[in-house]
Structure formats: structure tokens, C-alpha cells
C-alpha atoms as a PDB file:
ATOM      1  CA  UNK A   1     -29.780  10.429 -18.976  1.00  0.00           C
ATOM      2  CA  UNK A   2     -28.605  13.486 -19.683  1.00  0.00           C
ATOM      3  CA  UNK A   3     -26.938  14.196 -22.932  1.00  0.00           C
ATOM      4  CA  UNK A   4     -23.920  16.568 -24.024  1.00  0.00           C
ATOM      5  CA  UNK A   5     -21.628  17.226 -26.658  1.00  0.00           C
ATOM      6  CA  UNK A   6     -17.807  16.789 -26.546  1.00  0.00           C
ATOM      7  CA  UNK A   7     -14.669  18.585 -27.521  1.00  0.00           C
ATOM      8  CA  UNK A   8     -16.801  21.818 -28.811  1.00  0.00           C
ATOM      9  CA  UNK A   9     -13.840  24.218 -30.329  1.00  0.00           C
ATOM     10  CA  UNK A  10     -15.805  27.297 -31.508  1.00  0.00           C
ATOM     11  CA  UNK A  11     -19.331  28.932 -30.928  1.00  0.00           C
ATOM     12  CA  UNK A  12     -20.772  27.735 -34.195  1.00  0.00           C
ATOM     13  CA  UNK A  13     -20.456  23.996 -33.593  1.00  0.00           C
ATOM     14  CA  UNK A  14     -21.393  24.543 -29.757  1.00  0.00           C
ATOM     15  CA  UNK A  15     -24.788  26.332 -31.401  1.00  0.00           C
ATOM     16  CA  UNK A  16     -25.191  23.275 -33.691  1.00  0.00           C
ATOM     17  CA  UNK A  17     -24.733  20.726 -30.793  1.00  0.00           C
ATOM     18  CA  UNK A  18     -27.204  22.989 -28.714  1.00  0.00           C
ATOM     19  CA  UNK A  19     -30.240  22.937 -31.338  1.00  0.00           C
ATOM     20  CA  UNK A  20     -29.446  19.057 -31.685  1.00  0.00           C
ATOM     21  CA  UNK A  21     -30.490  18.538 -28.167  1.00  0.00           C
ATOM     22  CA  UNK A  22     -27.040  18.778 -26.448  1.00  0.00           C
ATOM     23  CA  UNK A  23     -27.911  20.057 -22.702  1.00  0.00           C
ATOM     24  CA  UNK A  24     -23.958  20.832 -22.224  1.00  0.00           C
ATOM     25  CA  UNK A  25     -20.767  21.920 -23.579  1.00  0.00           C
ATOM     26  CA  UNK A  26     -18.125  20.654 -22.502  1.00  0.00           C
ATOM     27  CA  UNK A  27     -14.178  21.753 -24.488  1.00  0.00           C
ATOM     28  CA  UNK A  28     -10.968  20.758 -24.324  1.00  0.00           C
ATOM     29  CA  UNK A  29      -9.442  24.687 -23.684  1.00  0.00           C
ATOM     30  CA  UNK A  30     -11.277  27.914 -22.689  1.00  0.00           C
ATOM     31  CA  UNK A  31     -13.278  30.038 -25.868  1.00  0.00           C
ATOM     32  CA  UNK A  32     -15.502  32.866 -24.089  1.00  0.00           C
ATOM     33  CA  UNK A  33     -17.564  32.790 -27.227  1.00  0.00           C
ATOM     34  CA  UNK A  34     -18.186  29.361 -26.801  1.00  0.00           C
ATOM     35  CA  UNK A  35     -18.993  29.468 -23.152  1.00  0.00           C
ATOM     36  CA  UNK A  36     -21.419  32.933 -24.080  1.00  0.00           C
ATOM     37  CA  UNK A  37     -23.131  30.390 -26.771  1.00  0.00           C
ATOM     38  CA  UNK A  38     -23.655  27.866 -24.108  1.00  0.00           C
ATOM     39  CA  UNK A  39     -25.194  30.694 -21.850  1.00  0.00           C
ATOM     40  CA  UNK A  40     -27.189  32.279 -24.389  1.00  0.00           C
ATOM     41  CA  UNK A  41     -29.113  28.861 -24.907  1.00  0.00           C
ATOM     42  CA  UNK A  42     -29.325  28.499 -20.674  1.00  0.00           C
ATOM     43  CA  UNK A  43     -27.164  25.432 -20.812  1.00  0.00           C
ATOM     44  CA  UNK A  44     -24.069  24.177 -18.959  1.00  0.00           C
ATOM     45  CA  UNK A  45     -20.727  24.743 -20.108  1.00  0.00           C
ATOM     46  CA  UNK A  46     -17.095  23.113 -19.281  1.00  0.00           C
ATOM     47  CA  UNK A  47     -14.505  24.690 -20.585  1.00  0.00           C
ATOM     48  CA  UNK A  48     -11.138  23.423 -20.688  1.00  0.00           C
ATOM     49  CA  UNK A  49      -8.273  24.716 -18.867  1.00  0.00           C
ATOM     50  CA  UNK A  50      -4.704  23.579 -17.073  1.00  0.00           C
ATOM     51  CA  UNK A  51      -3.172  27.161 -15.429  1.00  0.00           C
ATOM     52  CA  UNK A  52      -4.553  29.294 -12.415  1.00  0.00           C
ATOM     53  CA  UNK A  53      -4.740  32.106 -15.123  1.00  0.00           C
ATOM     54  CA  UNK A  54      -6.760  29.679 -17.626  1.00  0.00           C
ATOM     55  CA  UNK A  55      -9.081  28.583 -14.682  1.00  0.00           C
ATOM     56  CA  UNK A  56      -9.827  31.950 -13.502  1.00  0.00           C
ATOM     57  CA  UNK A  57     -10.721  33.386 -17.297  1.00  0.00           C
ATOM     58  CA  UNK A  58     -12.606  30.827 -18.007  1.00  0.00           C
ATOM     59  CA  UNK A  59     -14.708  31.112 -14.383  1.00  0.00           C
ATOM     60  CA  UNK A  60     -14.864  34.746 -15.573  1.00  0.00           C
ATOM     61  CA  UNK A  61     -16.396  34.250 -19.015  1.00  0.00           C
ATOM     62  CA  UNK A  62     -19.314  32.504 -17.158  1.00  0.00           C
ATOM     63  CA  UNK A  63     -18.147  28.872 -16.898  1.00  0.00           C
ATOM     64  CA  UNK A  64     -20.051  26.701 -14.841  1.00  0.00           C
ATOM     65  CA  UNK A  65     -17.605  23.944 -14.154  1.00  0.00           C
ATOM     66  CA  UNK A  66     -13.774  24.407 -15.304  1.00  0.00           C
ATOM     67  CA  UNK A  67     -12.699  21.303 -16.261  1.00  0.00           C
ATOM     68  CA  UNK A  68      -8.823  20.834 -15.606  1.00  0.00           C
ATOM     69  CA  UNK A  69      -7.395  19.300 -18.814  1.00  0.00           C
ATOM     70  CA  UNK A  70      -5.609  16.435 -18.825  1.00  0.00           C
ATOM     71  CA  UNK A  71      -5.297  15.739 -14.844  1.00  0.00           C
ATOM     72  CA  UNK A  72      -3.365  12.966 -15.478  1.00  0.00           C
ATOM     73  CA  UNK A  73      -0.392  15.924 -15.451  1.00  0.00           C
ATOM     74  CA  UNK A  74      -1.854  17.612 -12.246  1.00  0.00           C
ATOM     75  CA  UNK A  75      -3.429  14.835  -9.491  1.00  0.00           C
ATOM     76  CA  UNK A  76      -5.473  15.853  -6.705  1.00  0.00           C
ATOM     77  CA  UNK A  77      -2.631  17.628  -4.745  1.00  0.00           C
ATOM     78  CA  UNK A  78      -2.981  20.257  -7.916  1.00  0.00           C
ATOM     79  CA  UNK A  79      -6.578  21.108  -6.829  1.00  0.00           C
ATOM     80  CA  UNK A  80      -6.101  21.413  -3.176  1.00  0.00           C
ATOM     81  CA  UNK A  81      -3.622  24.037  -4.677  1.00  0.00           C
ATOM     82  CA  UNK A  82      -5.665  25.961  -7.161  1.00  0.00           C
ATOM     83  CA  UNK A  83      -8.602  26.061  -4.752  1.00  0.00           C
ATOM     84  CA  UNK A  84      -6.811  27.823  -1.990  1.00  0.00           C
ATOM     85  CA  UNK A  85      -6.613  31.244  -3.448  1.00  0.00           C
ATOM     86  CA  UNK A  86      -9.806  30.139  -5.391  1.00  0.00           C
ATOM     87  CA  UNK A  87     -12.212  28.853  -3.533  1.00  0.00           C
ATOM     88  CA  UNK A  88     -15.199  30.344  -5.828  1.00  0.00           C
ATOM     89  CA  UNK A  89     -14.331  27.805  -8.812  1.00  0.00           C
ATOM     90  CA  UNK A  90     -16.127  24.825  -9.231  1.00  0.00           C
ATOM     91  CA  UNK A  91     -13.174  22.113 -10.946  1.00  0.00           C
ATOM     92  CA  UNK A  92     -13.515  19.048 -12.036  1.00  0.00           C
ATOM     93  CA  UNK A  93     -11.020  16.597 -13.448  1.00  0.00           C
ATOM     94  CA  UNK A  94     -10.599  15.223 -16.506  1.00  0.00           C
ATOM     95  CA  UNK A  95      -8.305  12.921 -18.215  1.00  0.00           C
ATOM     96  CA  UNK A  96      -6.629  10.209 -16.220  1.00  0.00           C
ATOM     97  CA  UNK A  97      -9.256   9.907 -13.992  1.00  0.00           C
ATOM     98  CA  UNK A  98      -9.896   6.310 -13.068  1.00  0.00           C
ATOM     99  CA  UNK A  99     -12.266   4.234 -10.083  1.00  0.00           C
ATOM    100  CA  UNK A 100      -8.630   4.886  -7.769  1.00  0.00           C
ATOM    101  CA  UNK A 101      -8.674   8.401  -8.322  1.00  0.00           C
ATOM    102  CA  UNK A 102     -11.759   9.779  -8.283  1.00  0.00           C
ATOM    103  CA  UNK A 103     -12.592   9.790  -4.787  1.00  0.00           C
ATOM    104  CA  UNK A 104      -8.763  11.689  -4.060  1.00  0.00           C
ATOM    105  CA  UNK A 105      -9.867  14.347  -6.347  1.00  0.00           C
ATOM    106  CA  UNK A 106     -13.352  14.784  -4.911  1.00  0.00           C
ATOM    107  CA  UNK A 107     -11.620  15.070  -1.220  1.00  0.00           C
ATOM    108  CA  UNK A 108      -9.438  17.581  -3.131  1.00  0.00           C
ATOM    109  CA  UNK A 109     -12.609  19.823  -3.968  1.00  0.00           C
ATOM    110  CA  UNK A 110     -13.500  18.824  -7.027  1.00  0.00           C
ATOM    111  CA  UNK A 111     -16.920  19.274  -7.593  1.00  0.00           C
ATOM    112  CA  UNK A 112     -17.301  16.016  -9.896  1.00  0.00           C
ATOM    113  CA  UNK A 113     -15.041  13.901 -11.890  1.00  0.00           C
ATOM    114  CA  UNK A 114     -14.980  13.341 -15.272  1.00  0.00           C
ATOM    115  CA  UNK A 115     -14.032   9.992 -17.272  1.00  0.00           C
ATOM    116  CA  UNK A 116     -14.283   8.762 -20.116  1.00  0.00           C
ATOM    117  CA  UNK A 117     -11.518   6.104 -21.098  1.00  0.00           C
ATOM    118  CA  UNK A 118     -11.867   3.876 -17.656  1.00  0.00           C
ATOM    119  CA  UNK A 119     -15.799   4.422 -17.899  1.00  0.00           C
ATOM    120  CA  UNK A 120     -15.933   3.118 -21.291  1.00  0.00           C
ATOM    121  CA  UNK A 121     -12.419   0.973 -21.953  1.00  0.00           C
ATOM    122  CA  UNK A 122     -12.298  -0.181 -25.841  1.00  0.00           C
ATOM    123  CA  UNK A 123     -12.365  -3.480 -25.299  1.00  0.00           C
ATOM    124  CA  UNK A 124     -15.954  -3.446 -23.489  1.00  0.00           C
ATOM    125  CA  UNK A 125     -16.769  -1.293 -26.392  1.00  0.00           C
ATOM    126  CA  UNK A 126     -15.116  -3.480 -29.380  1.00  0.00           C
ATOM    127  CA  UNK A 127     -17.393  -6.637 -27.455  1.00  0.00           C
ATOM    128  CA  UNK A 128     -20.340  -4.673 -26.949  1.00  0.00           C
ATOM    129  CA  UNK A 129     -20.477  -5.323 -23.192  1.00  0.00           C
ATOM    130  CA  UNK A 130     -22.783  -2.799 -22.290  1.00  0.00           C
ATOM    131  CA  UNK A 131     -23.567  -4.554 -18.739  1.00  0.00           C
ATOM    132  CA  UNK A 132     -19.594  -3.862 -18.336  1.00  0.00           C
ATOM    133  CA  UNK A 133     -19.913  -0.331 -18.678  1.00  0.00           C
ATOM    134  CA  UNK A 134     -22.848  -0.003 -16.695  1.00  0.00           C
ATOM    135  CA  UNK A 135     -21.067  -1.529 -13.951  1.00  0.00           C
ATOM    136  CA  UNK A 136     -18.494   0.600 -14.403  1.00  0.00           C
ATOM    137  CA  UNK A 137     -20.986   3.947 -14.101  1.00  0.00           C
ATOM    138  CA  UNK A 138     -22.631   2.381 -11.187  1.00  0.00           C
ATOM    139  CA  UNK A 139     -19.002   1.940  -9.497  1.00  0.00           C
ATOM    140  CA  UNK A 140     -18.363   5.622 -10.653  1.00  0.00           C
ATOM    141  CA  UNK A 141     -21.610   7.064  -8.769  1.00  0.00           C
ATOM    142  CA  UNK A 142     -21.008   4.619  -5.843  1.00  0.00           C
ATOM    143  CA  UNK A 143     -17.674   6.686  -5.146  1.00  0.00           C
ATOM    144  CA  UNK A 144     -19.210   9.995  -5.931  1.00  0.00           C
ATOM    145  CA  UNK A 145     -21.809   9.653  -3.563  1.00  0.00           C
ATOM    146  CA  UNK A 146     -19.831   7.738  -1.023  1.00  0.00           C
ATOM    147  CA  UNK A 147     -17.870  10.858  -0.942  1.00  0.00           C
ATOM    148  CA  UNK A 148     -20.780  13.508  -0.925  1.00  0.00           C
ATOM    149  CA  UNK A 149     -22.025  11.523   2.283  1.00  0.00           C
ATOM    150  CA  UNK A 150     -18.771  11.459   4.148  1.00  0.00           C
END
């Protein structure tokens, strides 16, 4: 398992995460000091960001996955868009991405998918069915690597 830390806003709480352990950075909009923190410490870093000109300054501040925030707005047909004059950008969805989805926005070119809300739905959570959301992860990796071996 590999463990990151979530909706980091500003370089001082990305340092924090980063000495707690946190091997990645992942925020909801693009902060080039935040991405430089993630850098300076040699770990990942997912910025946030929904136009072509938030993409591309956030791949230019040394992001190593942009993560298009909330693709519930865009769908896959938004990434086949973006990555035609930008090939060079690794993008990966986030928000509204379900088990239906996922595989769309990987033939897209989406270099991964993110979820959180149908990896982890509150009720599983409120009962404490952890077997649930393992299933749900393994169903998750099943489509990624269906996908990567297509």
C-alpha cells in the first residue's frame, strides 16, 4: 500500500504531510509551490486542474500526473480532446469516476483513474464492510489492467 495525502492547498501542509510519511500529493487546483514542495522531497504530485491552460501550467511547474477536477463535468470525450494538442501530459480523472467509467477514460488516454466516492461508498463505510471495499479495489484494478493489456 502506498500512502498519500489529500486535498493539499499550500506548500506548508504538503511539507507536513511529506515528513508524516505521505509518498504523494495530490490537490484539488494547481499551486507551483506546492508541486516544487512535492519535488523537493522526490515525491509524486497531482495537482488539480479543469482548463487546457490549467493543465499545461501545472505540467509546467513539474506535475507528474494532472488530475482533471471534477470529471464528472468533462467525460472521456474531454480527454481525447485535451490530449490532441497535448500529448506530453499524463491526466487522470477524478471525480465522478465510477466501475462504468473508468475503462472509457483510460481508452481516452488517461494514464489512471482516480476514485474515491464509488471505491469507498458511505454506507460500506458507516457498516464497516471492509471486504466490500476491497472488492470494490479489486474490481477497480481488474479494469485498469484489463485495459493496459488490450
Amino acid at each position: 500500500m502506498v500512502i498519500g495525502a489529500g486535498t493539499i492547498l499550500d506548500p506548508e501542509t504538503a511539507r507536513a504531510a511529506l515528513l508524516a510519511g505521505a509518498q504523494f500529493i495530490v490537490s484539488p487546483t494547481t499551486d507551483p509551490k506546492t508541486i516544487e514542495m512535492a519535488r523537493r522531497y522526490d515525491k509524486l504530485s497531482f495537482p488539480g486542474a479543469f482548463t487546457p491552460t490549467e493543465i499545461l501550467t501545472a505540467w509546467q511547474a513539474g506535475a507528474d500526473v494532472v488530475k482533471i477536477f471534477p470529471s464528472d463535468f468533462t467525460g472521456p470525450e474531454y480527454f481525447r480532446s485535451v490530449l490532441r494538442p497535448l500529448p506530453q501530459i499524463r491526466l487522470m480523472p477524478t471525480g465522478g469516476v465510477d466501475l462504468q467509467t473508468a475503462g472509457a477514460y483510460l481508452d481516452a488516454g488517461a494514464c489512471a483513474v482516480g476514485a474515491l466516492a464509488s471505491l469507498m461508498p458511505p454506507t460500506l463505510l458507516e457498516r464497516g464492510d471492509y471486504a466490500g471495499i476491497t472488492s470494490l479495489a479489486q474490481q477497480f484494478v481488474q479494469v485498469v489492467k484489463n485495459k493496459r493489456e488490450a
